[in-house]
C-alpha atoms as a PDB file:
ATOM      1  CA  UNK A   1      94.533 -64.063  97.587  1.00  0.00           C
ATOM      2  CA  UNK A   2      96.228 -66.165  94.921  1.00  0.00           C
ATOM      3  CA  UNK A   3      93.150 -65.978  92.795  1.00  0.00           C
ATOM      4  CA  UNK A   4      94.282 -62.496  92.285  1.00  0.00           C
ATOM      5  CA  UNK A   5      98.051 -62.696  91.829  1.00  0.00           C
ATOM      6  CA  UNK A   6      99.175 -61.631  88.256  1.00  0.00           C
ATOM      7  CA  UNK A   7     101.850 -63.325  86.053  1.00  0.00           C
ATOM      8  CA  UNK A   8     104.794 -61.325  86.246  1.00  0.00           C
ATOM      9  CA  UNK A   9     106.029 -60.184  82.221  1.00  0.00           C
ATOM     10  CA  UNK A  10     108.759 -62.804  80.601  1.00  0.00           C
ATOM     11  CA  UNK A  11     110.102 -61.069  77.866  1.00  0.00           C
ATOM     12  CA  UNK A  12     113.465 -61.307  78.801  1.00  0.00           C
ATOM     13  CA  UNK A  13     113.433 -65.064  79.789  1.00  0.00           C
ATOM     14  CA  UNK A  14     116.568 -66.734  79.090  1.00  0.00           C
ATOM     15  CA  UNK A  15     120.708 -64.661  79.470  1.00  0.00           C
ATOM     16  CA  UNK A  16     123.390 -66.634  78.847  1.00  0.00           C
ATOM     17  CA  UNK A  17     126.629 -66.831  81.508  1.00  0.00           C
ATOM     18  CA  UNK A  18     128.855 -64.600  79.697  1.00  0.00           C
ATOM     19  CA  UNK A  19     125.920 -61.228  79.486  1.00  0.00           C
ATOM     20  CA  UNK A  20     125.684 -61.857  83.210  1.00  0.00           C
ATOM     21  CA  UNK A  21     128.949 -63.534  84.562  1.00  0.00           C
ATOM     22  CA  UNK A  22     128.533 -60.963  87.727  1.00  0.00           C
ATOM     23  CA  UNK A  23     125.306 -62.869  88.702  1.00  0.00           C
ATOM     24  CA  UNK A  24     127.007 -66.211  87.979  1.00  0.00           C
ATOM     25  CA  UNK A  25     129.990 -66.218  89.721  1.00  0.00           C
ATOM     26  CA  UNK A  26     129.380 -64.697  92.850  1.00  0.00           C
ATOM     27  CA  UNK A  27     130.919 -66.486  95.795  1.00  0.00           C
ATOM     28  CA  UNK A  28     132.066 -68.954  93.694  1.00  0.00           C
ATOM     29  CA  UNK A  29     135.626 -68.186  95.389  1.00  0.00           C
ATOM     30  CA  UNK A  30     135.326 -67.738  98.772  1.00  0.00           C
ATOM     31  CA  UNK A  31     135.670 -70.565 101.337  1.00  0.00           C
ATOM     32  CA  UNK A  32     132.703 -72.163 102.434  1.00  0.00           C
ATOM     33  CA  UNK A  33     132.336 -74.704 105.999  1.00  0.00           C
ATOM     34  CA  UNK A  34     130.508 -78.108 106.305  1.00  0.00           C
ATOM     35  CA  UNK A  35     129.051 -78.230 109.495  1.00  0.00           C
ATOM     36  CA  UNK A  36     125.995 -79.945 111.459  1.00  0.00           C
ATOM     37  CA  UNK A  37     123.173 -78.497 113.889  1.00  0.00           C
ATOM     38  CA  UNK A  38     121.458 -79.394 116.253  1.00  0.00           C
ATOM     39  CA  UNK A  39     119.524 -78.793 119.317  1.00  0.00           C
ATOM     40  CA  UNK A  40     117.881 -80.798 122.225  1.00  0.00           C
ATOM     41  CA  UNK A  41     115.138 -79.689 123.678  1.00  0.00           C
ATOM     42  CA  UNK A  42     115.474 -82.469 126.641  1.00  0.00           C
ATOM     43  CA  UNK A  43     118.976 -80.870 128.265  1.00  0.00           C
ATOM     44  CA  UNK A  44     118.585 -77.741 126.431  1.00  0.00           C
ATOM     45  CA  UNK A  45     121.698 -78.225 124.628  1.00  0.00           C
ATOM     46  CA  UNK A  46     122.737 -76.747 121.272  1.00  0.00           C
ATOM     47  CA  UNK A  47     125.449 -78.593 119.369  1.00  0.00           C
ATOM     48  CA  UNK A  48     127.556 -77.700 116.437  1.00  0.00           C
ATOM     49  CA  UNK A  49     130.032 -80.422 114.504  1.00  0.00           C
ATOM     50  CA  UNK A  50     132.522 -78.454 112.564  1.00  0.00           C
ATOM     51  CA  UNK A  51     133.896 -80.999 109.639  1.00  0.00           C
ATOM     52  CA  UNK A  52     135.625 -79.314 107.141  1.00  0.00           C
ATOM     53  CA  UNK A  53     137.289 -76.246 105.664  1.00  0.00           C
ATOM     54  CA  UNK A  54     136.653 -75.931 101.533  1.00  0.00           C
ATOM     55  CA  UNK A  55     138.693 -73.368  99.522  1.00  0.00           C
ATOM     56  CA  UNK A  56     141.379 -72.367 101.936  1.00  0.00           C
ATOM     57  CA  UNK A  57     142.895 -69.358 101.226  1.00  0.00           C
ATOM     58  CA  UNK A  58     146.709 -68.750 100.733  1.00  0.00           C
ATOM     59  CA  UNK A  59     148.435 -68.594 103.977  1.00  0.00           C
ATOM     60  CA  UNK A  60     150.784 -70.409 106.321  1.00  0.00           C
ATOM     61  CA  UNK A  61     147.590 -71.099 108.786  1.00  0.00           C
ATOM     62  CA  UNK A  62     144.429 -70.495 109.959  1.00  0.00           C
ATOM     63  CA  UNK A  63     141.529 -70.883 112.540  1.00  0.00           C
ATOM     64  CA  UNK A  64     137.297 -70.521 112.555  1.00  0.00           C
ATOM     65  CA  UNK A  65     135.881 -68.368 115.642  1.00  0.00           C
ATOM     66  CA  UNK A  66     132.701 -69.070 116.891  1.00  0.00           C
ATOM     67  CA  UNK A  67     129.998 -66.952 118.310  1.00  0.00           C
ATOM     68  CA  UNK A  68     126.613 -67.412 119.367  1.00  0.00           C
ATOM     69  CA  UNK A  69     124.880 -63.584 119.207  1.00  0.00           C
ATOM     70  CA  UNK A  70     124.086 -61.439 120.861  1.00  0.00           C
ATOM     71  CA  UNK A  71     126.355 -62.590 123.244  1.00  0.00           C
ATOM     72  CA  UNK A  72     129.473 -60.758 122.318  1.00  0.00           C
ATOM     73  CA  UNK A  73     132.429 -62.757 123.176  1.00  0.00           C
ATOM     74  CA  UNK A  74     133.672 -65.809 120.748  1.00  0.00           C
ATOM     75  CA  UNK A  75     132.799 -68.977 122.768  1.00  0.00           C
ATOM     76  CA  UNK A  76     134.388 -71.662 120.821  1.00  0.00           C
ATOM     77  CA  UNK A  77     138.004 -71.553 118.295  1.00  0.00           C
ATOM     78  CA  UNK A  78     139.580 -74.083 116.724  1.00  0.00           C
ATOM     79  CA  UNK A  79     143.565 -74.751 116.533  1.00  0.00           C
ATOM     80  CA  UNK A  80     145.525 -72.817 113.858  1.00  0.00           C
ATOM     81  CA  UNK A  81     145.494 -75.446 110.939  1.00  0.00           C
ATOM     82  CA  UNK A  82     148.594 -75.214 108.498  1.00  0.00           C
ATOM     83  CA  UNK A  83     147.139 -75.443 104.662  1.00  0.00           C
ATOM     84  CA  UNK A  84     148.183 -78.923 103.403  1.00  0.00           C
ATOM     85  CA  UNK A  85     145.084 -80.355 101.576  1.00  0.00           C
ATOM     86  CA  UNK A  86     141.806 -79.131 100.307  1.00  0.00           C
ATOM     87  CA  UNK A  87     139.183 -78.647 101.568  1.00  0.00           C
ATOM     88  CA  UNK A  88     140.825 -78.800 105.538  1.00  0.00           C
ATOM     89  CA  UNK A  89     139.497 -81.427 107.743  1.00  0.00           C
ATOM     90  CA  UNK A  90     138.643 -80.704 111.644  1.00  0.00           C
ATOM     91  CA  UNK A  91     136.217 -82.641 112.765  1.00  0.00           C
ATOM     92  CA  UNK A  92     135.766 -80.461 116.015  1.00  0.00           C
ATOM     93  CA  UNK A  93     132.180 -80.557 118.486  1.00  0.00           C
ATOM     94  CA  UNK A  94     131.134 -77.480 120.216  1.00  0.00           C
ATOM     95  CA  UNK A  95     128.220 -77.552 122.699  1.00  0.00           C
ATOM     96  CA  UNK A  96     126.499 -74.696 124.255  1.00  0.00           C
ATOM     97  CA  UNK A  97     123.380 -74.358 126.573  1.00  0.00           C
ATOM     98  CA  UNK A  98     120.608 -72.712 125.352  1.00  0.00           C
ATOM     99  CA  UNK A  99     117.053 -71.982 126.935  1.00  0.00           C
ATOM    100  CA  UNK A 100     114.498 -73.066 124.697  1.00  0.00           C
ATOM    101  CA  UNK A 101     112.860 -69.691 125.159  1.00  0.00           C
ATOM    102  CA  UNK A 102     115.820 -68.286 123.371  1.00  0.00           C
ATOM    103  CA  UNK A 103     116.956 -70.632 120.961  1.00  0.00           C
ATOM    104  CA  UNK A 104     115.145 -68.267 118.452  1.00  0.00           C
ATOM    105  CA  UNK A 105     116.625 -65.102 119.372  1.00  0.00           C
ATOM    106  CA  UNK A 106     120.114 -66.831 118.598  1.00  0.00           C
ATOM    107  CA  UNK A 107     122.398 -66.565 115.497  1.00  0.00           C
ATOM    108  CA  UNK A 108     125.156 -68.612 114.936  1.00  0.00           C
ATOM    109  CA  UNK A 109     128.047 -66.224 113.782  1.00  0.00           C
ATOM    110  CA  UNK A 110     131.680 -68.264 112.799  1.00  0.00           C
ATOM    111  CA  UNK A 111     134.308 -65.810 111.406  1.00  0.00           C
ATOM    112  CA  UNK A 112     137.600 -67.530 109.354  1.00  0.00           C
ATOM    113  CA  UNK A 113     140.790 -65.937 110.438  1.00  0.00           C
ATOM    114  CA  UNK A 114     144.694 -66.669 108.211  1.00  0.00           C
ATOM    115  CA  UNK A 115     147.734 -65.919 109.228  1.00  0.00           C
ATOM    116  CA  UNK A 116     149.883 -64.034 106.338  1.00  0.00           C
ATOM    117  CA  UNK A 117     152.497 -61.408 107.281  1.00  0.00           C
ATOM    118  CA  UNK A 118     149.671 -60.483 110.310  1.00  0.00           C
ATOM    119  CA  UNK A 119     146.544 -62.081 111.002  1.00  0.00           C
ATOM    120  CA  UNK A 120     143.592 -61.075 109.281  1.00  0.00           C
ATOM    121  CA  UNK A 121     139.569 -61.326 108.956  1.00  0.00           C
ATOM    122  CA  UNK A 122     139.097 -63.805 105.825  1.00  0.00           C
ATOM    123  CA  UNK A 123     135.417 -64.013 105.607  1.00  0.00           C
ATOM    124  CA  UNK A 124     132.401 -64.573 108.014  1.00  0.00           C
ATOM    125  CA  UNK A 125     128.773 -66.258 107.942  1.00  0.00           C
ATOM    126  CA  UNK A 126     125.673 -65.606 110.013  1.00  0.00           C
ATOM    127  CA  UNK A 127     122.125 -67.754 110.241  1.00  0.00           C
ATOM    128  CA  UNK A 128     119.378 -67.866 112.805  1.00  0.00           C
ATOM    129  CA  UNK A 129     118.697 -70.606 114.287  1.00  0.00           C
ATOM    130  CA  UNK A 130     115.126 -69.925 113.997  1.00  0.00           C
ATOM    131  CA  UNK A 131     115.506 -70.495 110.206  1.00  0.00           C
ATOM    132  CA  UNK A 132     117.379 -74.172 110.547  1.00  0.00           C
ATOM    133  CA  UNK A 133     115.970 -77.227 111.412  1.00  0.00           C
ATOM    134  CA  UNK A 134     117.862 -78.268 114.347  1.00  0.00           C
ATOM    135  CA  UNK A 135     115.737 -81.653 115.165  1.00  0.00           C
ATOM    136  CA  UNK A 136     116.607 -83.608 113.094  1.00  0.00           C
ATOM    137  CA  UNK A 137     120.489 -81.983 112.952  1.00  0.00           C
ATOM    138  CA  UNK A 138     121.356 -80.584 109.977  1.00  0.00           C
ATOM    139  CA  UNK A 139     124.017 -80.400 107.742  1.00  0.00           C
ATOM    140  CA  UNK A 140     124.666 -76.930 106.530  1.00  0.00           C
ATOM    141  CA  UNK A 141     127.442 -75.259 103.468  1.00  0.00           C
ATOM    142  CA  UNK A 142     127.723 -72.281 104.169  1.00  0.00           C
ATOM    143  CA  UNK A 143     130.263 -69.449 102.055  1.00  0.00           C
ATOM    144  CA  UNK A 144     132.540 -67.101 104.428  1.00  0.00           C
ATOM    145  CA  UNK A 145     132.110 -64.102 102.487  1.00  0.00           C
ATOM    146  CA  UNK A 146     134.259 -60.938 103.266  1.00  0.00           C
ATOM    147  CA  UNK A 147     131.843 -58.413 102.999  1.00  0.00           C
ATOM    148  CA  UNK A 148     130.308 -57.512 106.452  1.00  0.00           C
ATOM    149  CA  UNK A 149     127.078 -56.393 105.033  1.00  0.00           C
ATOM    150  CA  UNK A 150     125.813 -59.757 105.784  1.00  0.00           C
ATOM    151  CA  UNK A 151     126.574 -59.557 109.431  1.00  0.00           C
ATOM    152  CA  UNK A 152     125.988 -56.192 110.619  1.00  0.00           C
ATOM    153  CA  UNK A 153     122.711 -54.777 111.635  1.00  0.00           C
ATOM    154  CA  UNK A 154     120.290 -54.084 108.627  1.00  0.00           C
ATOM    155  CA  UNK A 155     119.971 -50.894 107.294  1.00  0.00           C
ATOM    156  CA  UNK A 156     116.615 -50.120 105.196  1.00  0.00           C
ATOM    157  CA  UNK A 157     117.434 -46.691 103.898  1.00  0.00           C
ATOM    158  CA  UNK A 158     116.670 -47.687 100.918  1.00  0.00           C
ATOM    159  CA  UNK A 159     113.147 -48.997 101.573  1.00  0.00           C
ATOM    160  CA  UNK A 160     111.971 -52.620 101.507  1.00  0.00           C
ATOM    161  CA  UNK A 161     110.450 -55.495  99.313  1.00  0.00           C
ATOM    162  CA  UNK A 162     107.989 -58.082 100.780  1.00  0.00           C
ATOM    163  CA  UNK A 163     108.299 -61.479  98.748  1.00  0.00           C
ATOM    164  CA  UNK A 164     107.316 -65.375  99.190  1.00  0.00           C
ATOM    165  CA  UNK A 165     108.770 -67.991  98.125  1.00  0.00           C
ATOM    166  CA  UNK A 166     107.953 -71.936  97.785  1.00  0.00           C
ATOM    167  CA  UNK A 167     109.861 -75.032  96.294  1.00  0.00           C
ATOM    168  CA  UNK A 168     107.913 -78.086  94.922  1.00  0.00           C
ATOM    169  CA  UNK A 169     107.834 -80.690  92.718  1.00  0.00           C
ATOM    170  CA  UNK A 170     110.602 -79.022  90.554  1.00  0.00           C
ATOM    171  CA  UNK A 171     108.858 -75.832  90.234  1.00  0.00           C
ATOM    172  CA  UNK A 172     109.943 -72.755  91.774  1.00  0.00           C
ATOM    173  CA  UNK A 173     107.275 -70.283  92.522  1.00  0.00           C
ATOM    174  CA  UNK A 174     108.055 -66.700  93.272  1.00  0.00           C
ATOM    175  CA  UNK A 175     105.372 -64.018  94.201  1.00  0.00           C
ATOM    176  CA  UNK A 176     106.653 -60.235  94.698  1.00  0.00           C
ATOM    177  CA  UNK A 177     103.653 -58.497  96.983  1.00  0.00           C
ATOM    178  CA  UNK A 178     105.148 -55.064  97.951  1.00  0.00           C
ATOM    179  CA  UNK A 179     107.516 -52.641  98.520  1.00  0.00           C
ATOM    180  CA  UNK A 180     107.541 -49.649 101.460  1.00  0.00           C
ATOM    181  CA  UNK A 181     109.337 -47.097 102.721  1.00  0.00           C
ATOM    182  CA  UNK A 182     110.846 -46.412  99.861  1.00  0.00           C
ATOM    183  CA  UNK A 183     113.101 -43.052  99.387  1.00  0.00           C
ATOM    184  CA  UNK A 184     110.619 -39.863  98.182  1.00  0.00           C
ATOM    185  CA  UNK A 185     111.599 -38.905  94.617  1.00  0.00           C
ATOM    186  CA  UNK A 186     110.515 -42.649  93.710  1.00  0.00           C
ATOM    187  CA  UNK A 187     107.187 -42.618  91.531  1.00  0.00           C
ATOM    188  CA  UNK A 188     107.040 -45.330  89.780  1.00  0.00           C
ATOM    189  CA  UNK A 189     108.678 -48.919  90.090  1.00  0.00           C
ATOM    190  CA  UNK A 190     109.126 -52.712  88.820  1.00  0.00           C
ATOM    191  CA  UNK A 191     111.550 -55.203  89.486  1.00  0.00           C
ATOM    192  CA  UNK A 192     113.059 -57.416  88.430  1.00  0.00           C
ATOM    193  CA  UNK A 193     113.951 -61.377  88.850  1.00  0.00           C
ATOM    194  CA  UNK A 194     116.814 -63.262  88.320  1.00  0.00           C
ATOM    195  CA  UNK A 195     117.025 -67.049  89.047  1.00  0.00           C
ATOM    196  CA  UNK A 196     120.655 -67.730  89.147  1.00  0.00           C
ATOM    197  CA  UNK A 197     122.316 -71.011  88.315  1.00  0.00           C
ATOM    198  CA  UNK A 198     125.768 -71.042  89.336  1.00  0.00           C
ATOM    199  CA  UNK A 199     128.723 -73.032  88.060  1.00  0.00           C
ATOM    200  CA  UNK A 200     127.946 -72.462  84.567  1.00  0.00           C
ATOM    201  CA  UNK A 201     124.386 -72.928  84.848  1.00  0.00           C
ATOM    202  CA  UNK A 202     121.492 -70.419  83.116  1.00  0.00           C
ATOM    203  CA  UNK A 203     119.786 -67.415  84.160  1.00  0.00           C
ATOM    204  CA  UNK A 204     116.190 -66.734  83.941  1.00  0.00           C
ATOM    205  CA  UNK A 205     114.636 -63.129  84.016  1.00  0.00           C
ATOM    206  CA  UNK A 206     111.421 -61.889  84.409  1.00  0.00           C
ATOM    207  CA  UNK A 207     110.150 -58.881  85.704  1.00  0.00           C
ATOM    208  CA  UNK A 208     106.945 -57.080  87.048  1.00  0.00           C
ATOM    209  CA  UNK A 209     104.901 -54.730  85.425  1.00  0.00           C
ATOM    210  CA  UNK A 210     105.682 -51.078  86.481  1.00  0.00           C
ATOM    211  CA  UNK A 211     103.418 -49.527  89.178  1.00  0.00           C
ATOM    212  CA  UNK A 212     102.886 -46.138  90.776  1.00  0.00           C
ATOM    213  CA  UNK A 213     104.608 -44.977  94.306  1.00  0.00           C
ATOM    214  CA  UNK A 214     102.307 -43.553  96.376  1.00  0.00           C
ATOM    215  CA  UNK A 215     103.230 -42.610 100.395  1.00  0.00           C
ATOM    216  CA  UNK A 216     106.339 -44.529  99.538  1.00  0.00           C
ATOM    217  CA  UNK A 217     104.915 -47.673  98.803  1.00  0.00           C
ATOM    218  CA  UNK A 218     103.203 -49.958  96.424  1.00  0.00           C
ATOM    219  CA  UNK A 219     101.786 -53.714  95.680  1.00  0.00           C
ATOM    220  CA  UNK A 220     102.260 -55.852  93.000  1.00  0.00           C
ATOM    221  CA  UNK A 221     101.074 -59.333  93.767  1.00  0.00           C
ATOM    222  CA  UNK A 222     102.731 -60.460  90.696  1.00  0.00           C
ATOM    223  CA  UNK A 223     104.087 -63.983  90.589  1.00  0.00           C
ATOM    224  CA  UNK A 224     107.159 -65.985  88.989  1.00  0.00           C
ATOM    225  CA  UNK A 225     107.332 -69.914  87.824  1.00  0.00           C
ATOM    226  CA  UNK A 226     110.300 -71.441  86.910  1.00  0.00           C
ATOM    227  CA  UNK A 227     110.976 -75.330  86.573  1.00  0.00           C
ATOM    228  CA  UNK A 228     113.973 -75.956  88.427  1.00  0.00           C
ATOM    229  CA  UNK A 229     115.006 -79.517  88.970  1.00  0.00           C
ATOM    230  CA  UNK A 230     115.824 -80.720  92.775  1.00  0.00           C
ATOM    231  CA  UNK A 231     119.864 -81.058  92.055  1.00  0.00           C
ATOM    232  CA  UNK A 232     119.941 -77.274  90.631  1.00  0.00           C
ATOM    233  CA  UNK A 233     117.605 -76.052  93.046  1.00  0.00           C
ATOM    234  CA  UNK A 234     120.617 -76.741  95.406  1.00  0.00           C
ATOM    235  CA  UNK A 235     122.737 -74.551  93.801  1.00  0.00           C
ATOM    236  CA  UNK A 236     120.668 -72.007  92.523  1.00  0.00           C
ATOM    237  CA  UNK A 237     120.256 -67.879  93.872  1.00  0.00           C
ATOM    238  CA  UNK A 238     117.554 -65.906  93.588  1.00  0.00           C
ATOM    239  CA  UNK A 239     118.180 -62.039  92.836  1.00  0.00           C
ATOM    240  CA  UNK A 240     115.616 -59.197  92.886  1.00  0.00           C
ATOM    241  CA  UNK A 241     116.363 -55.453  91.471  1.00  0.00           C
ATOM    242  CA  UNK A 242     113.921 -52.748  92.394  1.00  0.00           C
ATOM    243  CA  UNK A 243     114.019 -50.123  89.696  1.00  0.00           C
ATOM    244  CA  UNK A 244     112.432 -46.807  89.280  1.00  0.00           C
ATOM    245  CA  UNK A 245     110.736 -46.330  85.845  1.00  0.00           C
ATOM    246  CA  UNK A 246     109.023 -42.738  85.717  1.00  0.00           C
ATOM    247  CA  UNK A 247     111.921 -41.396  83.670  1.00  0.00           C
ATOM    248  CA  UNK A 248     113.068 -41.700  80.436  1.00  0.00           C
ATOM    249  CA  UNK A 249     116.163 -43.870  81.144  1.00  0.00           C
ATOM    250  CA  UNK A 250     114.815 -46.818  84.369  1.00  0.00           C
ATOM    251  CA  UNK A 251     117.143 -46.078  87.470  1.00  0.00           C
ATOM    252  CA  UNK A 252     118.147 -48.964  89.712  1.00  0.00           C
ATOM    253  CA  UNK A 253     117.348 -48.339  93.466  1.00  0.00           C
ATOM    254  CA  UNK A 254     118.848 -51.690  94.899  1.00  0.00           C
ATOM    255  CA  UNK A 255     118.517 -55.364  94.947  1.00  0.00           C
ATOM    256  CA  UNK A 256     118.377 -58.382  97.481  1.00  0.00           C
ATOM    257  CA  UNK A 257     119.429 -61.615  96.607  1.00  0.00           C
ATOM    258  CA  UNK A 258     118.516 -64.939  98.133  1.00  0.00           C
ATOM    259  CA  UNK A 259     120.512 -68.229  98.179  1.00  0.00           C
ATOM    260  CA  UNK A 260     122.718 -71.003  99.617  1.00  0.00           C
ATOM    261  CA  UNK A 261     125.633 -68.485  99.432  1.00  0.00           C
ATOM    262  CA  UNK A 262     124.280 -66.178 101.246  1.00  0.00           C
ATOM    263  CA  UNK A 263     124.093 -65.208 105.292  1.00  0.00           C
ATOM    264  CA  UNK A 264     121.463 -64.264 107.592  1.00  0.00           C
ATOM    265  CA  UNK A 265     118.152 -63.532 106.941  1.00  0.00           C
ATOM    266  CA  UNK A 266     118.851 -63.997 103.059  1.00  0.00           C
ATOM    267  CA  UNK A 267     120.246 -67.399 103.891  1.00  0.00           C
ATOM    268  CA  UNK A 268     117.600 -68.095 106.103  1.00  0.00           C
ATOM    269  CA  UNK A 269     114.555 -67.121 103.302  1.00  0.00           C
ATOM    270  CA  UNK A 270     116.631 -69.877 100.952  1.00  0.00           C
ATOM    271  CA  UNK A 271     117.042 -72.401 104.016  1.00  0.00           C
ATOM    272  CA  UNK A 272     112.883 -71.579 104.908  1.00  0.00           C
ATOM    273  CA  UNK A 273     111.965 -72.300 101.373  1.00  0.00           C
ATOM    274  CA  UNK A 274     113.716 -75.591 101.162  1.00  0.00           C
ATOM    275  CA  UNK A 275     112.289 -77.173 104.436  1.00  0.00           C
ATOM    276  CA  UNK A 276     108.812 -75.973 103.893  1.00  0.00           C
ATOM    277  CA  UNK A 277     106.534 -78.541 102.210  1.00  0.00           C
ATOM    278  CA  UNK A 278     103.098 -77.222 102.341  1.00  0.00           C
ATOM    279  CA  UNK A 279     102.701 -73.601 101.980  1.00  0.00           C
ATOM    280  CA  UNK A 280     105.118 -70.381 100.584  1.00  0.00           C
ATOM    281  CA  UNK A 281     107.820 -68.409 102.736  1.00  0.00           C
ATOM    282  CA  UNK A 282     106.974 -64.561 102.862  1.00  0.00           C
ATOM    283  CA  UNK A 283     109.199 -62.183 104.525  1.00  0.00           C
ATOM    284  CA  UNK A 284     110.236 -58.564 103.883  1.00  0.00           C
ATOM    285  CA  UNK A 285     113.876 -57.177 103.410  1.00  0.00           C
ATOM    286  CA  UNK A 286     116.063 -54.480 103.251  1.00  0.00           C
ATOM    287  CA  UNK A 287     116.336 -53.543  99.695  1.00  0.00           C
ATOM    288  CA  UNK A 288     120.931 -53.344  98.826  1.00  0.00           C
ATOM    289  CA  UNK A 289     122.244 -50.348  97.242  1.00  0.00           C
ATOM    290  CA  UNK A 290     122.958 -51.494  93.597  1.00  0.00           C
ATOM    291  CA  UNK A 291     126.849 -50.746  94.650  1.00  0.00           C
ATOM    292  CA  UNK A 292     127.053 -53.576  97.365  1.00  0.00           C
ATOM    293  CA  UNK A 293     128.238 -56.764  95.892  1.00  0.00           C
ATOM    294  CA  UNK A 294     125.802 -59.245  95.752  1.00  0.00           C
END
């Protein structure tokens, strides 16, 4: 199958931060947690070190809820911290028995609450276990974004976009296979790729070649290179726009974007791509409307 992959088109290769400070700078601002995972197959234990708070916002205190889903009710909280330094130490444990059977139908959902004139929802994170490696524990970043779009149930109105991805050697390789499902009046699409380098960093674009819809789908098997060194790869996001290109002026349909920034399953594509060492991640998701933040 690779022997028949194309080269996706690079005429656009190289935007600068200020033409695309939107890509550039999301999340940048939002508070992000430092903890560590890990599971035991032996007692069947999951455990989770919470060590520190990054970014507080303003408030006079605040407090990380824990859940692990689908189980509905929080299971562990820390105390209401008062903001004094940056980033907020805790150094909390949290242990929780999980069947093995079911460690992969778990996500690990922590939600930051502050305390202004009431208290209030500051941001939130999901991953699946499934897409961590909990043996050897791991120490994860992850960016408590206020947006629930992350978190909720996936919608797919939209339609979807199948892609792989694989990290090595300092060469990141992208290969866009196919979109379905897609909405009716859609006859013809591309999309485009964005490999996002935040904090000041470039961004690369590429894009497919344009191919026709038909029964709401279509393939591409169109691939992506970009050199990306092993200290950028770290902080790097991966966008894709799907865009419909039968009329005169190219209508965007929706994106997905993939990175360290990010929350469940587009966390976990990132977190799959970095821990794999010997063959490319492929999954399919829910193509974004092009009004969500990404």
């Amino acid at each position: 199958m690779i022997s028949n992959l194309r080269r996706a088109i690079s005429t656009e290769s190289i935007g600068s931060a200020s033409s695309t400070s939107m890509l550039m700078n999301y999340g940048d601002d939002d508070p992000s947690v430092q903890i560590t995972v890990s599971y035991d197959r032996n007692d069947q234990m999951f455990k989770t070190q919470l060590s520190r708070l990054f970014d507080p916002p303003q408030c006079a205190s605040l407090y990380l809820i824990f859940y692990l889903l689908p189980h509905p009710k929080p299971l562990w909280r820390t105390e209401a911290r008062s903001i004094s330094t940056n980033p907020v130490v805790f150094e909390q444990y949290f242990h929780q028995c999980i069947r093995h059977k079911d460690v992969n139908r778990v996500a690990l959902l922590i939600q930051l609450y502050v305390e202004k004139e009431c208290i209030n929802l500051e941001g939130q994170c999901r991953i699946r276990l499934r897409d961590v490696i909990l043996h050897p524990p791991s120490t994860l970043y992850l960016t408590l974004k206020r947006d629930k779009q992350d978190v909720d149930d996936e919608e797919c109105s939209l339609g979807e976009i199948q892609f792989s991805l694989f990290y090595q050697n300092d060469r990141l390789s992208i290969v866009i296979m196919k979109l379905r499902a897609l909405q009716q009046w859609i006859n013809e699409a591309m999309v485009r790729v964005y490999v996002v380098q935040s904090n000041g960093g470039r961004v690369i674009k590429k894009r497919t070649s344009a191919q026709p819809v038909e029964h709401q789908c279509t393939v591409f098997n169109e691939s992506v290179f970009v050199n990306v060194s092993k200290s950028k790869i770290e902080r790097t996001s991966i966008r894709l726009s799907v865009i419909e290109t039968s009329q005169i002026d190219p209508r965007s349909i929706g994106h997905i974007t993939i990175g360290p920034k990010r929350s469940g399953k587009e966390f976990g594509h990132y977190q799959r791509m970095m821990t794999s060492q010997d063959r490319p991640v492929s999954m399919w998701h829910c193509i974004k409307p092009k009004n969500k933040p990404i």
